[in-house]
N, C-alpha and C. Protein backbone atom coordinates (compact mmCIF):
# COMPACT_ATOMS: atom_id res chain seq x y z
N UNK A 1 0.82 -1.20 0.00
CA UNK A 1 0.00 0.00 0.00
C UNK A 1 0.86 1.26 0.00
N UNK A 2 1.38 1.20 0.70
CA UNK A 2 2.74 2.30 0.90
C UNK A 2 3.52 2.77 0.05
N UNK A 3 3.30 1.69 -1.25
CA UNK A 3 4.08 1.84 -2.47
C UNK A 3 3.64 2.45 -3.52
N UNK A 4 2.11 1.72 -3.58
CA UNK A 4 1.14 2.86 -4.05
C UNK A 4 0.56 4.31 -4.12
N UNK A 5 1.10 4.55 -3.06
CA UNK A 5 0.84 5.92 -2.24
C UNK A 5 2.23 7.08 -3.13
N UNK A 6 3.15 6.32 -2.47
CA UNK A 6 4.92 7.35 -2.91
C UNK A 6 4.89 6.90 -4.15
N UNK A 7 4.21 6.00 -5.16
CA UNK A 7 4.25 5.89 -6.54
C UNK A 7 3.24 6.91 -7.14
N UNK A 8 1.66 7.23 -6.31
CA UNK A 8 1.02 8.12 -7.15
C UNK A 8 1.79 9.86 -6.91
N UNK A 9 2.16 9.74 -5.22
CA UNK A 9 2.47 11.06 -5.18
C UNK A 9 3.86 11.56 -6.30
N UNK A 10 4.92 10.38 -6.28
CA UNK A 10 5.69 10.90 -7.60
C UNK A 10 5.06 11.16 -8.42
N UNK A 11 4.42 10.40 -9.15
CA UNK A 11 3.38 10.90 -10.41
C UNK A 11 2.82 12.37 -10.53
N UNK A 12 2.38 12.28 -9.20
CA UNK A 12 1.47 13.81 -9.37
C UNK A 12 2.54 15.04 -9.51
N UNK A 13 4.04 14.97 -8.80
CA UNK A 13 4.95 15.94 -8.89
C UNK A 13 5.36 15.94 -10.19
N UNK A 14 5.35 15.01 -10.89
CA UNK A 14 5.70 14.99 -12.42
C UNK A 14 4.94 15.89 -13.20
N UNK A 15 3.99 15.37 -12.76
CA UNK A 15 2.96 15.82 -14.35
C UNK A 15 2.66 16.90 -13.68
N UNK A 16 2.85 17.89 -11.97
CA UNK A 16 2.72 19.32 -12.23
C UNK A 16 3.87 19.85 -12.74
N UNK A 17 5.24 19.18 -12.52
CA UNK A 17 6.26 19.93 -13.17
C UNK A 17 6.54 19.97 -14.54
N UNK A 18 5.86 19.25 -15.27
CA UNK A 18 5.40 19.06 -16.92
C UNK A 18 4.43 20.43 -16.90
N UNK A 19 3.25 20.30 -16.15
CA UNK A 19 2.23 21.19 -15.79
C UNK A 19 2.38 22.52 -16.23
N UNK A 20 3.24 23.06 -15.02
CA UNK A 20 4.10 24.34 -14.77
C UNK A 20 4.60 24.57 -15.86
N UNK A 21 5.75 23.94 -16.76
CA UNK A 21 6.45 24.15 -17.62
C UNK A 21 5.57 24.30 -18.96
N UNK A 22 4.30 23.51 -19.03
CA UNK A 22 3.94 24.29 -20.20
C UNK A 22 2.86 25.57 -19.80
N UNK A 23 3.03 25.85 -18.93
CA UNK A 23 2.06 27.10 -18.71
C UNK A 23 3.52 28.10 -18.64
N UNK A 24 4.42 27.97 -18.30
CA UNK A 24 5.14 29.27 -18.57
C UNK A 24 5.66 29.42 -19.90
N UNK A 25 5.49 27.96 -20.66
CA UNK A 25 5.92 28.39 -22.44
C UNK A 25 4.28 29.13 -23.04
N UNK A 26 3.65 28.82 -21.98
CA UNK A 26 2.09 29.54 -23.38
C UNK A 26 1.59 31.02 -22.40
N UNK A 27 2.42 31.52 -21.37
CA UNK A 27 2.65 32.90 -20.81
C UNK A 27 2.23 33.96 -22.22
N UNK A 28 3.28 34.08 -22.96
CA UNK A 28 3.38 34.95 -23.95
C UNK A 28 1.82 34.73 -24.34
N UNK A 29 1.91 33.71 -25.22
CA UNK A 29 0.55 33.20 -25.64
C UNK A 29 -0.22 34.04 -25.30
N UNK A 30 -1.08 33.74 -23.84
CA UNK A 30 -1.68 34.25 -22.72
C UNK A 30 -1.71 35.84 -23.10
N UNK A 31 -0.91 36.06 -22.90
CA UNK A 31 -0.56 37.75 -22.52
C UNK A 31 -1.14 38.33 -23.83
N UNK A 32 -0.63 37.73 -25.17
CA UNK A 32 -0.95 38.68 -26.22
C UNK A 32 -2.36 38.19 -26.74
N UNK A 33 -3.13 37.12 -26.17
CA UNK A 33 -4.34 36.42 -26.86
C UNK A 33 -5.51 37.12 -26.43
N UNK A 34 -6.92 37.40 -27.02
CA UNK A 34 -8.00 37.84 -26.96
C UNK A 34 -8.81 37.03 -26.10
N UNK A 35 -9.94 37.74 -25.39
CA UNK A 35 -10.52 37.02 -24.41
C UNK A 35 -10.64 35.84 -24.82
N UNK A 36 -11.26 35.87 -25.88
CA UNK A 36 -11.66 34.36 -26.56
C UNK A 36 -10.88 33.16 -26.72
N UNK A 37 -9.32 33.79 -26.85
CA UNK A 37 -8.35 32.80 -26.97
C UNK A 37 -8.10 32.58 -25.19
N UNK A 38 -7.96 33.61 -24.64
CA UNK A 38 -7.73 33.07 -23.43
C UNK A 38 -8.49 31.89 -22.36
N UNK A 39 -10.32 32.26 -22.95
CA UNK A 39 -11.05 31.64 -22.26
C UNK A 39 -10.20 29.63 -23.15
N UNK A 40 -9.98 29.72 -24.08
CA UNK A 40 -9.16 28.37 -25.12
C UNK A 40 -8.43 27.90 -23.66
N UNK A 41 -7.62 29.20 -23.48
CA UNK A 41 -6.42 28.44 -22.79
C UNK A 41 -6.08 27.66 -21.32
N UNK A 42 -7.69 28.93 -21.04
CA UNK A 42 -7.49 28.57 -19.49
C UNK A 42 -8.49 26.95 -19.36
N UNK A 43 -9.23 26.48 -20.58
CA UNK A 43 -9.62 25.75 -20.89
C UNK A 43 -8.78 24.28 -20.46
N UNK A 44 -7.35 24.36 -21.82
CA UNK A 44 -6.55 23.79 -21.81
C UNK A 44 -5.86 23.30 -21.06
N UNK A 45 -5.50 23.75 -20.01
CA UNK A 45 -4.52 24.29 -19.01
C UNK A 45 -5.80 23.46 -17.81
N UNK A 46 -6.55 23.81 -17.88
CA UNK A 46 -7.96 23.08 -16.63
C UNK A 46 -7.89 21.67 -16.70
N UNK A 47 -8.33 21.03 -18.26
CA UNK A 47 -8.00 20.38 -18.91
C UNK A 47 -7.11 18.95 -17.78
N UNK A 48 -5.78 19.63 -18.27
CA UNK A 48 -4.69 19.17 -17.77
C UNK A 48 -4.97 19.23 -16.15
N UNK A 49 -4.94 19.80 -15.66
CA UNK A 49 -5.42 19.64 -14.27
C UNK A 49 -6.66 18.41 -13.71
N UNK A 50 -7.34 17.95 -14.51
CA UNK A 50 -7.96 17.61 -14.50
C UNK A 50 -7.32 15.69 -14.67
N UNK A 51 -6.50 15.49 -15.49
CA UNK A 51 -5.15 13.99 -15.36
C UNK A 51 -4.82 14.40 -14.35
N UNK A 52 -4.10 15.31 -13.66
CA UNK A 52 -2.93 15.28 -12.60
C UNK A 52 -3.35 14.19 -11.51
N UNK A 53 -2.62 13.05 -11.26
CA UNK A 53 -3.38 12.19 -9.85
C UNK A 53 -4.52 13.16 -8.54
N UNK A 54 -5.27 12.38 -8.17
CA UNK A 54 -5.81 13.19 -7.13
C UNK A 54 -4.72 13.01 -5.64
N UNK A 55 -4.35 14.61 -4.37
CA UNK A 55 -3.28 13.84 -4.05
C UNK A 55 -3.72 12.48 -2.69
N UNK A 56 -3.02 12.16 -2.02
CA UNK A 56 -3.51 11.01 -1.29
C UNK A 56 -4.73 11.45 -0.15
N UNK A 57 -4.27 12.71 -0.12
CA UNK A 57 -5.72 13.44 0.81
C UNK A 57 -6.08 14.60 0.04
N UNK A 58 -7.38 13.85 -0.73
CA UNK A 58 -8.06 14.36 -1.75
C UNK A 58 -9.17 15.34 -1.28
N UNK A 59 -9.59 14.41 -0.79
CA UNK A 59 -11.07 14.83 0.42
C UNK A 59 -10.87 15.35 1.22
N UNK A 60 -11.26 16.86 1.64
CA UNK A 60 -11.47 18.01 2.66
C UNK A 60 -12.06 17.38 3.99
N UNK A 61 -12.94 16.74 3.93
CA UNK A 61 -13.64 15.76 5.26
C UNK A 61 -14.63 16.46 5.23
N UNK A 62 -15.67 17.27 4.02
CA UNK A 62 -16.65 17.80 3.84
C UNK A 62 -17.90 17.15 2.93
N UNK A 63 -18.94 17.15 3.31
CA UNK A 63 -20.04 16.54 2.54
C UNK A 63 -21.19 17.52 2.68
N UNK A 64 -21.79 16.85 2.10
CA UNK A 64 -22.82 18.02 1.99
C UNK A 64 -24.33 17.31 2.51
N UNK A 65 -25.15 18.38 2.90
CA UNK A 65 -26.08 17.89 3.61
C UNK A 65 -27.20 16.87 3.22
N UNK A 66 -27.28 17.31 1.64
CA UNK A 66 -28.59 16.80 0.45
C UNK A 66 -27.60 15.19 0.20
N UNK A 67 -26.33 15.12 0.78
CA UNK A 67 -25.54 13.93 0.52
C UNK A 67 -26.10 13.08 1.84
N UNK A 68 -25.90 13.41 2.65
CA UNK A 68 -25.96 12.54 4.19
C UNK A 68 -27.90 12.33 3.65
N UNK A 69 -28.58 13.25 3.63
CA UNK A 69 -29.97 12.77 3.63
C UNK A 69 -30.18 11.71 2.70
N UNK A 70 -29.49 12.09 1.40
CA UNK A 70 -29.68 10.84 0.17
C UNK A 70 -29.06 9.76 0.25
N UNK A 71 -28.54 9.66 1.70
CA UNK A 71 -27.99 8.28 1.82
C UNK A 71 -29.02 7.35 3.32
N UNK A 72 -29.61 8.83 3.50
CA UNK A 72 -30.48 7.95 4.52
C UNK A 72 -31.44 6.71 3.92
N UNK A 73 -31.52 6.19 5.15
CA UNK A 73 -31.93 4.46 4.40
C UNK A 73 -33.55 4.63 4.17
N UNK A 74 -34.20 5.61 5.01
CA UNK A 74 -35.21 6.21 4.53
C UNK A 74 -35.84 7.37 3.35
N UNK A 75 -34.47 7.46 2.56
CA UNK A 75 -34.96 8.66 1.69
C UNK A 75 -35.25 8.43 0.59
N UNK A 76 -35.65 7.31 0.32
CA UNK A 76 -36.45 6.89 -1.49
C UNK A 76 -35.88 6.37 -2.31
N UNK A 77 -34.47 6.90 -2.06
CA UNK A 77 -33.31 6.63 -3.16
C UNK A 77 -32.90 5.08 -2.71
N UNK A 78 -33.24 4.54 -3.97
CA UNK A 78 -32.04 3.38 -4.12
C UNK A 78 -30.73 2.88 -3.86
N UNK A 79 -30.31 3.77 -4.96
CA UNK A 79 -28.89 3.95 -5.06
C UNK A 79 -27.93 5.15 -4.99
N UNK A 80 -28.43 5.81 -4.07
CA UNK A 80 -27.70 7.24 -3.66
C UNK A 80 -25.90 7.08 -3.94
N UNK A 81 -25.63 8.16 -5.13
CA UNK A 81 -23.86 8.25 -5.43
C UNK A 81 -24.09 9.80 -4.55
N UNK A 82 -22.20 9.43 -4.49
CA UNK A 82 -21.69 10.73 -4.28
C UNK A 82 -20.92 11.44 -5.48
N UNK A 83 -20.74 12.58 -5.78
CA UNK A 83 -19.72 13.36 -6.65
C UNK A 83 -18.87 13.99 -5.77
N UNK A 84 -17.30 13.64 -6.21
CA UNK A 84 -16.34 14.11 -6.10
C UNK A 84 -16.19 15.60 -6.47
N UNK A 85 -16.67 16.71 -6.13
CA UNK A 85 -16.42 17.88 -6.65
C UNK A 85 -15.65 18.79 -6.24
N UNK A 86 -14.95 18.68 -7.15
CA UNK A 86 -13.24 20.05 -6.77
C UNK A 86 -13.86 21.27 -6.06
N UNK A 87 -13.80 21.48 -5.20
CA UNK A 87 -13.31 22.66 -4.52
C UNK A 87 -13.30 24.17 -5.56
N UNK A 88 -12.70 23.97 -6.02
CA UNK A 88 -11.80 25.28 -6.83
C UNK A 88 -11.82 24.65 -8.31
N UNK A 89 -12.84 25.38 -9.30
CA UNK A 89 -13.09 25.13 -10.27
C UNK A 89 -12.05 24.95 -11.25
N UNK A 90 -11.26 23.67 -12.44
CA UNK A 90 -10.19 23.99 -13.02
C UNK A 90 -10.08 24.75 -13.73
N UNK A 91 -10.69 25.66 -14.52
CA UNK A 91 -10.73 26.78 -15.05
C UNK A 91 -10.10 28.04 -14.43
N UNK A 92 -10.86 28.02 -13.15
CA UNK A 92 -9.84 29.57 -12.38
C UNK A 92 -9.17 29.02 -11.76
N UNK A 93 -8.45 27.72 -11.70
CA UNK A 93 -7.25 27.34 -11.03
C UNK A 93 -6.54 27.59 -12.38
N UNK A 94 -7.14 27.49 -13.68
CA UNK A 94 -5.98 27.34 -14.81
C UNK A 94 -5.49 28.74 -14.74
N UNK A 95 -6.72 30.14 -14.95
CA UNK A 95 -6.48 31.38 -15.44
C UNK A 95 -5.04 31.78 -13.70
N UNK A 96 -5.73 31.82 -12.52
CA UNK A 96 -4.71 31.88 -11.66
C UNK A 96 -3.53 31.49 -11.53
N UNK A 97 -2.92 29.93 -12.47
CA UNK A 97 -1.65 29.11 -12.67
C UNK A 97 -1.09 30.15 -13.77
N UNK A 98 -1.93 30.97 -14.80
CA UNK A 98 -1.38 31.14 -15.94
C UNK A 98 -0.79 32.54 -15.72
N UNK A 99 -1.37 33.46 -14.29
CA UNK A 99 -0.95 34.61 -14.57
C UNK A 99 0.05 34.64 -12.68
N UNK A 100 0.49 33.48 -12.70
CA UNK A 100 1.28 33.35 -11.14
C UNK A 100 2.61 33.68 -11.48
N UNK A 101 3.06 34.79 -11.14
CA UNK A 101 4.27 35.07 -11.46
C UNK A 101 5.64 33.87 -10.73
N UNK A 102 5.26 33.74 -9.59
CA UNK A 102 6.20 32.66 -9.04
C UNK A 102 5.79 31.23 -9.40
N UNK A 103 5.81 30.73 -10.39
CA UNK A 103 4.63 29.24 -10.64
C UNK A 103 6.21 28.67 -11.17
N UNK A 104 6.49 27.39 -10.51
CA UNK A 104 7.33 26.44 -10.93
C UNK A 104 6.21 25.03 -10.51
N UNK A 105 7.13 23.90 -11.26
CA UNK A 105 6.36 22.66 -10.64
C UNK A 105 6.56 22.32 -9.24
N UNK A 106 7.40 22.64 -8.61
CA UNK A 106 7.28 22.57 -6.85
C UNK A 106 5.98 23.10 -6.24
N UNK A 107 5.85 24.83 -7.23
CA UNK A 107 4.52 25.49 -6.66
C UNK A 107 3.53 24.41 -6.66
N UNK A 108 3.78 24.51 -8.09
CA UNK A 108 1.99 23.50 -8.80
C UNK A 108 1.89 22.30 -7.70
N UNK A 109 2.72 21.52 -7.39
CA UNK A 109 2.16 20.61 -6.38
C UNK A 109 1.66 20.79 -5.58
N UNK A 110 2.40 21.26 -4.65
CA UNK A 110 1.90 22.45 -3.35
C UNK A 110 0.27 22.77 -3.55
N UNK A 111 0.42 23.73 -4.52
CA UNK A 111 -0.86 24.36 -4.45
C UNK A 111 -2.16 22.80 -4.88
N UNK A 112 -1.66 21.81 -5.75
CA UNK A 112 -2.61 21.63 -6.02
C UNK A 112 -3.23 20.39 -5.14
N UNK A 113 -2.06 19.72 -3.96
CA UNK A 113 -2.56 19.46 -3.02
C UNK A 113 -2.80 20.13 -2.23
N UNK A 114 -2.84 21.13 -1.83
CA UNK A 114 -3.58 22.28 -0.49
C UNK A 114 -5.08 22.71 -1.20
N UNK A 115 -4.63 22.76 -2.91
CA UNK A 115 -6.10 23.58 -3.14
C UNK A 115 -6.69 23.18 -4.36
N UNK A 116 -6.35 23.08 -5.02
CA UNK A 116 -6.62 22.83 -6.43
C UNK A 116 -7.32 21.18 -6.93
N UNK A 117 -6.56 20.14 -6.26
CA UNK A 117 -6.61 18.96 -6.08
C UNK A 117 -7.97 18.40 -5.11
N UNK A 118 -8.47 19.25 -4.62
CA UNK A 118 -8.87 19.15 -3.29
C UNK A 118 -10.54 18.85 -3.89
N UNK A 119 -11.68 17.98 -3.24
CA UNK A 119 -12.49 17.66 -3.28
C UNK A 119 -13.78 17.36 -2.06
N UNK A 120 -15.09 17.91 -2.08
CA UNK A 120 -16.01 17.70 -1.48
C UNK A 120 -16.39 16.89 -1.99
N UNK A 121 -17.46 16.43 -1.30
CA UNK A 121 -18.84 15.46 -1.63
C UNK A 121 -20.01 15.71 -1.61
N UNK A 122 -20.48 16.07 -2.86
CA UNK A 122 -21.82 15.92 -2.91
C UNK A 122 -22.86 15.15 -3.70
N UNK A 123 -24.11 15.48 -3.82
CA UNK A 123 -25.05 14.70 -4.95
C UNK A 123 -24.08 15.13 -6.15
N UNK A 124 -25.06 14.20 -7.43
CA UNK A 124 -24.84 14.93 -8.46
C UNK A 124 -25.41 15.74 -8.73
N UNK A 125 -26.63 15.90 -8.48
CA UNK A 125 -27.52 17.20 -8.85
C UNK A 125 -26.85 18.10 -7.93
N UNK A 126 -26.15 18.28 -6.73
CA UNK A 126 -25.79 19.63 -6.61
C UNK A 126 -24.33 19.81 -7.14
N UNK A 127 -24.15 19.15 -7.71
CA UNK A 127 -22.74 18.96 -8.87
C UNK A 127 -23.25 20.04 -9.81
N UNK A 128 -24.08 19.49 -10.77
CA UNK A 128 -24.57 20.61 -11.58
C UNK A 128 -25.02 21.48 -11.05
N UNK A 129 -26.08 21.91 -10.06
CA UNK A 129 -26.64 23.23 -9.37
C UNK A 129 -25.26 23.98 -9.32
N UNK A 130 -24.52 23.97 -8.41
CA UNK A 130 -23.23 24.56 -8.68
C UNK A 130 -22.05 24.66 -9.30
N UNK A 131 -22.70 24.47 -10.55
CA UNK A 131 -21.55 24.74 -11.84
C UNK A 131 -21.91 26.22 -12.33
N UNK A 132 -22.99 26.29 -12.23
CA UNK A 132 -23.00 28.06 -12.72
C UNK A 132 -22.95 28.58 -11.81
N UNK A 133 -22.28 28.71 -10.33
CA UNK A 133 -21.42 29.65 -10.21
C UNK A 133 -19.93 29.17 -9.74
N UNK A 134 -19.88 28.35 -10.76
CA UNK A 134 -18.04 28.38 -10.66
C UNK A 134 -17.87 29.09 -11.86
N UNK A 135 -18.64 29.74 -12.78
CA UNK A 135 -18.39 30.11 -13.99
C UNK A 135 -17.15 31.24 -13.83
N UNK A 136 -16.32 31.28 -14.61
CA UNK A 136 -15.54 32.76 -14.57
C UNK A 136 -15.96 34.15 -14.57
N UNK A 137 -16.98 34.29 -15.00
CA UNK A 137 -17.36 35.32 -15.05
C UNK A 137 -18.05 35.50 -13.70
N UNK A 138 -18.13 34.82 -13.05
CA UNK A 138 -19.48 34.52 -11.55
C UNK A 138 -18.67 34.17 -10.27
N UNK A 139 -17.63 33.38 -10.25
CA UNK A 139 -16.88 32.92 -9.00
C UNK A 139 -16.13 33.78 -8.54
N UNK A 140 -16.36 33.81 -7.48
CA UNK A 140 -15.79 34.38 -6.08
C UNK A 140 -14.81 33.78 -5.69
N UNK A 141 -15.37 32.71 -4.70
CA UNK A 141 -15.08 31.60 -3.74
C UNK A 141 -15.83 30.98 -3.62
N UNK A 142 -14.76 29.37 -3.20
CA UNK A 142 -15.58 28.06 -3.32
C UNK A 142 -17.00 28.32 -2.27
N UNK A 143 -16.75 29.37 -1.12
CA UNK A 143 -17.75 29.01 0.21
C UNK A 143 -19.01 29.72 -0.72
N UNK A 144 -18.75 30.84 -1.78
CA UNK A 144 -19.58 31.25 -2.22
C UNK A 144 -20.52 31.07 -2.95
N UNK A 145 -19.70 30.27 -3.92
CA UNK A 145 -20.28 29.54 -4.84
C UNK A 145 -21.44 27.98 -4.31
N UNK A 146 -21.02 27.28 -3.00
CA UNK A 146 -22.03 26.62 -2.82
C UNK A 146 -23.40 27.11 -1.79
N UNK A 147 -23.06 28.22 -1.33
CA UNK A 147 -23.77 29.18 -0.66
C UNK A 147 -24.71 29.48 -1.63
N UNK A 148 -24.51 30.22 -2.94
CA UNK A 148 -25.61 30.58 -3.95
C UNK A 148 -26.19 29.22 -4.61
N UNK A 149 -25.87 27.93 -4.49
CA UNK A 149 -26.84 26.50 -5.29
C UNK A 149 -27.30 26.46 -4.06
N UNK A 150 -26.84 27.03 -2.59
CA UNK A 150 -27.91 26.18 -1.66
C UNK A 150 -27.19 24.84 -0.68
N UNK A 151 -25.90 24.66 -1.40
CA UNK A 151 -25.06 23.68 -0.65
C UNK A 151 -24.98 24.17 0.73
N UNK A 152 -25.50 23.25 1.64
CA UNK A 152 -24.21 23.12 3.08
C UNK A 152 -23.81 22.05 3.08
N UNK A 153 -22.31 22.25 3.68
CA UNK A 153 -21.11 21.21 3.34
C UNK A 153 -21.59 21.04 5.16
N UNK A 154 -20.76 20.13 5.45
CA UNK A 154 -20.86 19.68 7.12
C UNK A 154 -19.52 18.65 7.59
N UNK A 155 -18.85 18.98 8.58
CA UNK A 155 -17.33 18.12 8.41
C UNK A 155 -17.92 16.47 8.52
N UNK A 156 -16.91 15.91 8.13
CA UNK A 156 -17.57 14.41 8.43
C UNK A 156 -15.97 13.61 8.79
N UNK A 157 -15.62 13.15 9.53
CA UNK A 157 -14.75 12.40 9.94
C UNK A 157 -14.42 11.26 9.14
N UNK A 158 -12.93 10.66 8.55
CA UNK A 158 -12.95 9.56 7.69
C UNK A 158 -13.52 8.09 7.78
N UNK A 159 -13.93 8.29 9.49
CA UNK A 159 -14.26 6.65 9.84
C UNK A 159 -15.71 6.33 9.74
N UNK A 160 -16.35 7.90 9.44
CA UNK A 160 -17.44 7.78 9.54
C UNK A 160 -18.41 7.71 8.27
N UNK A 161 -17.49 7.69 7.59
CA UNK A 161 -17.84 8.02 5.67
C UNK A 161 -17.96 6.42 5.05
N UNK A 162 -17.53 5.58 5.80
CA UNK A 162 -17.90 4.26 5.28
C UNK A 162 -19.27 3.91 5.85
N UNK A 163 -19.44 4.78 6.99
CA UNK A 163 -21.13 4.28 7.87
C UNK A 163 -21.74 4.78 6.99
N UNK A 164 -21.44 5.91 6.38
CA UNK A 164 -22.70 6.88 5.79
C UNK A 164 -22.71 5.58 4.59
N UNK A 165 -22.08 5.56 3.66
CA UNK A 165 -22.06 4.94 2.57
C UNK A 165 -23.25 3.70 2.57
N UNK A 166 -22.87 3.10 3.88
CA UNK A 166 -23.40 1.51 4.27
C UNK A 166 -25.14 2.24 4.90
N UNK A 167 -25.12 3.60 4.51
CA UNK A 167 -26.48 4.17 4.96
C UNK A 167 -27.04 3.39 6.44
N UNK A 168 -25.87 3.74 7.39
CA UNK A 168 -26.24 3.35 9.15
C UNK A 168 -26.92 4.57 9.21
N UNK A 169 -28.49 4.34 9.64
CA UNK A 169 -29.28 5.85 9.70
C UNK A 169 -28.47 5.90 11.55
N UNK A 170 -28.22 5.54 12.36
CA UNK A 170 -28.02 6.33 13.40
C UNK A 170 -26.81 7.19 13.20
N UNK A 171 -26.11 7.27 12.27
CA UNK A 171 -24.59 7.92 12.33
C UNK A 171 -25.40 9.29 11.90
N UNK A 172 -25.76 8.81 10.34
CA UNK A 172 -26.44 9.81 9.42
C UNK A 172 -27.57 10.85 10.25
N UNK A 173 -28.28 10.39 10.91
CA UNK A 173 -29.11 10.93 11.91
C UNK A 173 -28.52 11.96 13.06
N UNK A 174 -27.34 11.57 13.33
CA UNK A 174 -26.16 12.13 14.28
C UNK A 174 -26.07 13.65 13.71
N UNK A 175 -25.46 13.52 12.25
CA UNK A 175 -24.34 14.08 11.63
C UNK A 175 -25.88 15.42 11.20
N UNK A 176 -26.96 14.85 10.60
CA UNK A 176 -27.86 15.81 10.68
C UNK A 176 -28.45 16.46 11.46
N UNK A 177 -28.71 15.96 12.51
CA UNK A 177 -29.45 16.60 13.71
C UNK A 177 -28.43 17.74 14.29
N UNK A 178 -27.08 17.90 14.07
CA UNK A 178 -25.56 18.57 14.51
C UNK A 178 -25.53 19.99 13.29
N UNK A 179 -26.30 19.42 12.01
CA UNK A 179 -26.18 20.50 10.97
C UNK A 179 -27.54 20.95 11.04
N UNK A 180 -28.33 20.83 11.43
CA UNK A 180 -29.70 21.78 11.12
C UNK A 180 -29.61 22.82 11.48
N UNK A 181 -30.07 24.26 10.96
CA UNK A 181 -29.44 25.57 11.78
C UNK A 181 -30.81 25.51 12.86
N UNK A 182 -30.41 26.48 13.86
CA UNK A 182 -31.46 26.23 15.36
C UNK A 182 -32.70 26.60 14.65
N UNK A 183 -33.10 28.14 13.89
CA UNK A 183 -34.54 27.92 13.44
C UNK A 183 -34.90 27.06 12.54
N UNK A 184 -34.27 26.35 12.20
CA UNK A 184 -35.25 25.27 11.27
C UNK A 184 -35.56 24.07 12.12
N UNK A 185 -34.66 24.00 13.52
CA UNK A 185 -34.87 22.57 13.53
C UNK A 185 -36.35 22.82 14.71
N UNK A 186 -36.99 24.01 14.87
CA UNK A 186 -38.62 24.06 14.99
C UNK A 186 -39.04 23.54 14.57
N UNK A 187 -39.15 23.76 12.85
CA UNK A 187 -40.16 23.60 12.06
C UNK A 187 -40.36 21.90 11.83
């Protein structure tokens, strides 16, 4: 297991220092290209972010609330998935990589295990609900962006993410009754 681990994390330092290096050859590019080409690049560049391994602590220890309910053993659903959803959209991780004046592949790792790399859990439908506002023209911040679909994220501990999965309603029941804000949990 151990081998697996220091084999993906080499990997991932590779392909950001590949990463890095072609974002400072398409700089120029960048600099002299029209919105249109830029929106291409930061495309491209996302793209690529998007291969880089995920790093071994992928997952923030965040889920989201419409996740814990759709796994309750009472909520209709069958087969309740989760989506892996980045944090930090690859698009404005690309346009931010492309205009980082200090960006080597040491950075790119760094950053893209602290931030870039980094993943919540939610439905898929709030996968899509909050894709329009990761848009470039619309994103802020990640807290913002699931704030406007309506997401609350809620911490969830790693030991406890296999209960949820196995839909144990007393964990799930726990973890909700802890996230309801005080006036709702009147109603």
């Amino acid at each position: 297991m151990v081998d697996r681990l220091t084999a993906r994390e080499v990997k991932l330092d590779e392909q950001c220092e590949v990463v890095a290096k072609l974002i400072l050859s398409m700089r120029q590019v960048y600099s002299d290209a029209t919105a249109r080409q830029r929106a291409l690049l930061e495309t491209i560049i996302g793209a690529s972010l998007w291969y880089i391994p995920k790093p071994v602590r992928a997952w923030t220890g965040k889920i989201s609330v419409g996740a814990l309910q759709a796994f309750h053993p009472e909520s209709g659903i069958g087969n309740p998935r989760l989506s892996e959803e980045h944090v930090y959209p690859r698009k404005i991780a690309a346009r931010l990589l492309l205009t980082d004046p200090a960006l080597t592949g040491l950075s790119l790792a760094q950053q893209f295990r602290a931030t870039y790399g980094r993943v919540h859990l939610i439905t898929p439908e709030e996968n899509k609900a909050v894709q329009r506002y990761q848009r470039v023209d619309v994103f802020s911040t990640p807290d913002a962006a699931y704030s406007a679909a309506g997401i609350n994220l809620v911490e969830l501990s790693d030991h406890l993410l296999p209960k949820v999965k196995k839909r144990n309603r007393e964990v799930i029941e726990s973890i909700l009754s802890r996230s309801v804000p005080p006036n709702d949990a009147a109603q």
